[in-house]
Protein backbone atom coordinates (compact mmCIF):
# COMPACT_ATOMS: atom_id res chain seq x y z
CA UNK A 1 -30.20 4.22 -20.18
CA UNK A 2 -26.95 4.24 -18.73
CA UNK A 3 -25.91 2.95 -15.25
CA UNK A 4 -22.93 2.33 -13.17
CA UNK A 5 -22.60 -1.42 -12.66
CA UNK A 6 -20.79 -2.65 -9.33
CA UNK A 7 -19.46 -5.81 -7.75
CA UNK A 8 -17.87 -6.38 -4.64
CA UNK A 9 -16.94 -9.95 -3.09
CA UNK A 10 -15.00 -10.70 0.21
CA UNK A 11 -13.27 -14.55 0.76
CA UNK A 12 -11.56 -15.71 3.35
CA UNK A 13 -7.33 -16.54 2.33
CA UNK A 14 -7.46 -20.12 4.44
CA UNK A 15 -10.60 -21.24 2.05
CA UNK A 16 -8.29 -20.84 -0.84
CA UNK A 17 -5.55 -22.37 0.94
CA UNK A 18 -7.25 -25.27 1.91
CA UNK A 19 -8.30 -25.91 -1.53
CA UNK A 20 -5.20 -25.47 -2.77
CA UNK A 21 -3.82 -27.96 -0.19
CA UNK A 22 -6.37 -30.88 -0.89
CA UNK A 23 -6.99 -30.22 -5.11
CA UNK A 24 -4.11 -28.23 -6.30
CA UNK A 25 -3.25 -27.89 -9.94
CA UNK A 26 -6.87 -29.42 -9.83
CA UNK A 27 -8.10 -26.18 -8.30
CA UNK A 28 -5.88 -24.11 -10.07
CA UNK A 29 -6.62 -25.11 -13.79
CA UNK A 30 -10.14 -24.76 -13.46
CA UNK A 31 -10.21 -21.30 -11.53
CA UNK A 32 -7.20 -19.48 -13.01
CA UNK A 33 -5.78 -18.65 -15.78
CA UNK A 34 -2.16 -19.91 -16.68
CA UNK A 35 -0.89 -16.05 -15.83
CA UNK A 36 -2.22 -15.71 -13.17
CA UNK A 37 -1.07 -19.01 -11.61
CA UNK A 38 2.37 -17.80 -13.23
CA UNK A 39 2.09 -14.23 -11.25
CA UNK A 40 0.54 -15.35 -8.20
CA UNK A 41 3.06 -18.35 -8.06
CA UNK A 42 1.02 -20.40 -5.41
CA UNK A 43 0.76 -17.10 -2.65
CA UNK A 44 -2.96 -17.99 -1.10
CA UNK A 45 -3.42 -14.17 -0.32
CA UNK A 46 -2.32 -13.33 -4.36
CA UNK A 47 -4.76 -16.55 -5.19
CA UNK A 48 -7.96 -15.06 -2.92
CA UNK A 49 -7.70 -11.55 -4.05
CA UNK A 50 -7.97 -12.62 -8.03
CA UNK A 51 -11.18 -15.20 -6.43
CA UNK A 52 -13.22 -11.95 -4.68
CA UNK A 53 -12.07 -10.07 -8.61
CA UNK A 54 -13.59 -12.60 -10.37
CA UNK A 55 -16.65 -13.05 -8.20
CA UNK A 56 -17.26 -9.42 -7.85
CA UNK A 57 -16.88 -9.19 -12.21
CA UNK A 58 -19.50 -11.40 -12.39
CA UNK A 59 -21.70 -9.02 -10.43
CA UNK A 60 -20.95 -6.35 -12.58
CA UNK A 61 -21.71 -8.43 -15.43
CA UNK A 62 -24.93 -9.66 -13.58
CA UNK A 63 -24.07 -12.95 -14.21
CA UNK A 64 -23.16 -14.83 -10.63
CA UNK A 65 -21.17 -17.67 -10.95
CA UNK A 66 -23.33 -19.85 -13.77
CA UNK A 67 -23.65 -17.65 -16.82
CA UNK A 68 -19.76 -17.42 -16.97
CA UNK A 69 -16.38 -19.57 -16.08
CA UNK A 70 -14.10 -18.53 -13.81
CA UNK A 71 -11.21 -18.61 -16.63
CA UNK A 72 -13.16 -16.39 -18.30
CA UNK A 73 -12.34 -13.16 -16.04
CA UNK A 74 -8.75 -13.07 -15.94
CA UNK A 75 -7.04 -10.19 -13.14
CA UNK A 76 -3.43 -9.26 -13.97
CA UNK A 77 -1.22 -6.39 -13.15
CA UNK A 78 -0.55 -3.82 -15.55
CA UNK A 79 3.59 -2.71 -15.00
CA UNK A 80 2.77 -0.51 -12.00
CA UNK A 81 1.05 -3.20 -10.32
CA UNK A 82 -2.72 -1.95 -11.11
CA UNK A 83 -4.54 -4.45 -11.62
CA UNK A 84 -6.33 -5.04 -14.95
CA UNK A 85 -9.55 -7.31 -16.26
CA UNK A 86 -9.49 -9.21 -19.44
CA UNK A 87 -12.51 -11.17 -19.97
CA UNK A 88 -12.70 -13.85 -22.66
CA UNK A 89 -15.45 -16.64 -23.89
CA UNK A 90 -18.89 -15.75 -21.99
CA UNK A 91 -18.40 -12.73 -20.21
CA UNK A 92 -16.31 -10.90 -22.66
CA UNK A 93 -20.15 -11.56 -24.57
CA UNK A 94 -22.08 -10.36 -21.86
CA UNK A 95 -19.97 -7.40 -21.55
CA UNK A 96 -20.71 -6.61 -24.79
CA UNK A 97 -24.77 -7.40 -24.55
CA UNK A 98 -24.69 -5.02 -21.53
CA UNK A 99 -22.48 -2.52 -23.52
CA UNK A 100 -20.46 -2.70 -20.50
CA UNK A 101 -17.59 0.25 -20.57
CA UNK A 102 -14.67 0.83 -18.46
CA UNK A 103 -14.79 -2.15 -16.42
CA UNK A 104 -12.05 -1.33 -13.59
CA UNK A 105 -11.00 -2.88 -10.15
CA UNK A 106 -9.04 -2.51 -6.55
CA UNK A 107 -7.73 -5.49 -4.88
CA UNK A 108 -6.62 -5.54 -1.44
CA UNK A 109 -6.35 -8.47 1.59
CA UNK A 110 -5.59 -8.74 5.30
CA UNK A 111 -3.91 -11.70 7.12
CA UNK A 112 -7.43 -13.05 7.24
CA UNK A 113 -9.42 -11.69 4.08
CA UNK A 114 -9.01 -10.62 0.45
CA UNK A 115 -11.35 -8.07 -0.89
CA UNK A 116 -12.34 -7.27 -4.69
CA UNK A 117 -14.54 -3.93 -5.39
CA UNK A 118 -15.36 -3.44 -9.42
CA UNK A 119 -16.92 -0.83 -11.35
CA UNK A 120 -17.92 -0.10 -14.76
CA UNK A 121 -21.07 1.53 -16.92
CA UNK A 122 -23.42 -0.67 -18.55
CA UNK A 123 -26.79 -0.09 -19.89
CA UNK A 124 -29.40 -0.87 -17.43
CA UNK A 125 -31.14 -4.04 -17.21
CA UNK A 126 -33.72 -2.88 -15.22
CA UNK A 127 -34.90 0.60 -16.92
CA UNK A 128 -38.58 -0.19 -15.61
CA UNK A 129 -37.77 -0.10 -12.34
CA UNK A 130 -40.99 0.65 -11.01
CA UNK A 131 -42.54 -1.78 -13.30
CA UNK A 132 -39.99 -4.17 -11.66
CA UNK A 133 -40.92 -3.39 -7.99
CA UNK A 134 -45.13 -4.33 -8.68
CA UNK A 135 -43.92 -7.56 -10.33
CA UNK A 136 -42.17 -8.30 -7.41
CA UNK A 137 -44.32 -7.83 -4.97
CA UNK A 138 -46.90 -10.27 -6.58
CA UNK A 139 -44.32 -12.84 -6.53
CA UNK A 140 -43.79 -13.10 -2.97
CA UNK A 141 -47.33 -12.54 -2.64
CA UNK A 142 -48.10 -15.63 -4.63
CA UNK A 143 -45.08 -17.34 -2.22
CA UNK A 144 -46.87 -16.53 0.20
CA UNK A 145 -44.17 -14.12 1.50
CA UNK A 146 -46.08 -11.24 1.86
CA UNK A 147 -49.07 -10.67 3.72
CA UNK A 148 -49.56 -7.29 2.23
């Protein structure tokens, strides 16, 4: 079964300044790529944007941030600006265990914020959803979460 697969992440720009400021090339080797340090030539805004893209990938990929390395989701712009995913190492093998298709994404920041929305189709990890749903309810119950 088919399903769409989403991600959406929202950063604040003065986080990635600040690490910029006290770890840079430190913070940029082991976050970015070396073309997207080349494109985004040090702008925090350019910086956050590709941060919320690569966080909101690794929804998509339903991953979070410890099944896959944050050089391994690389955001550039296509000629008209668009920006494109290439994913490499990790993810570009989940992609492929999830039969992930048309992975696309929108980029866009504020003074304040930089916002990443991505979509693609995958095959569903969850096609007994119902199943699902009764398993998780005796987990919290077992928690003691739940008084149900």
């Amino acid at each position: 079964m088919i399903s769409n697969a989403v991600g959406v992440d929202i950063i604040e720009i003065k986080r990635v300044d600040r690490a910029l400021s006290r770890f840079g090339d430190r913070f940029l080797k082991r976050v970015y790529t070396t073309l997207e340090v080349a494109f985004c030539r040090g702008r925090a805004n350019e910086l956050a944007a590709r941060f919320a893209a690569k966080e909101a990938v690794m929804k998509v990929l339903g991953t979070g941030a410890r099944g896959v390395a944050w050089r391994e989701i690389e955001v550039i712009p296509n000629h008209r600006g668009k920006p494109l995913v290439y994913l490499h190492g990790r993810a570009l093998e989940r992609s492929k265990y999830i039969q992930l298709e048309g992975l696309d994404i929108s980029l866009t920041h504020s003074r304040e914020h930089a916002v990443a929305f991505a979509v693609g189709r995958s095959r569903d990890l969850e096609p007994e959803r119902a199943a699902w749903r009764e398993k998780f309810v005796v987990i919290l119950r077992e928690r003691g979460l739940l008084d149900e």
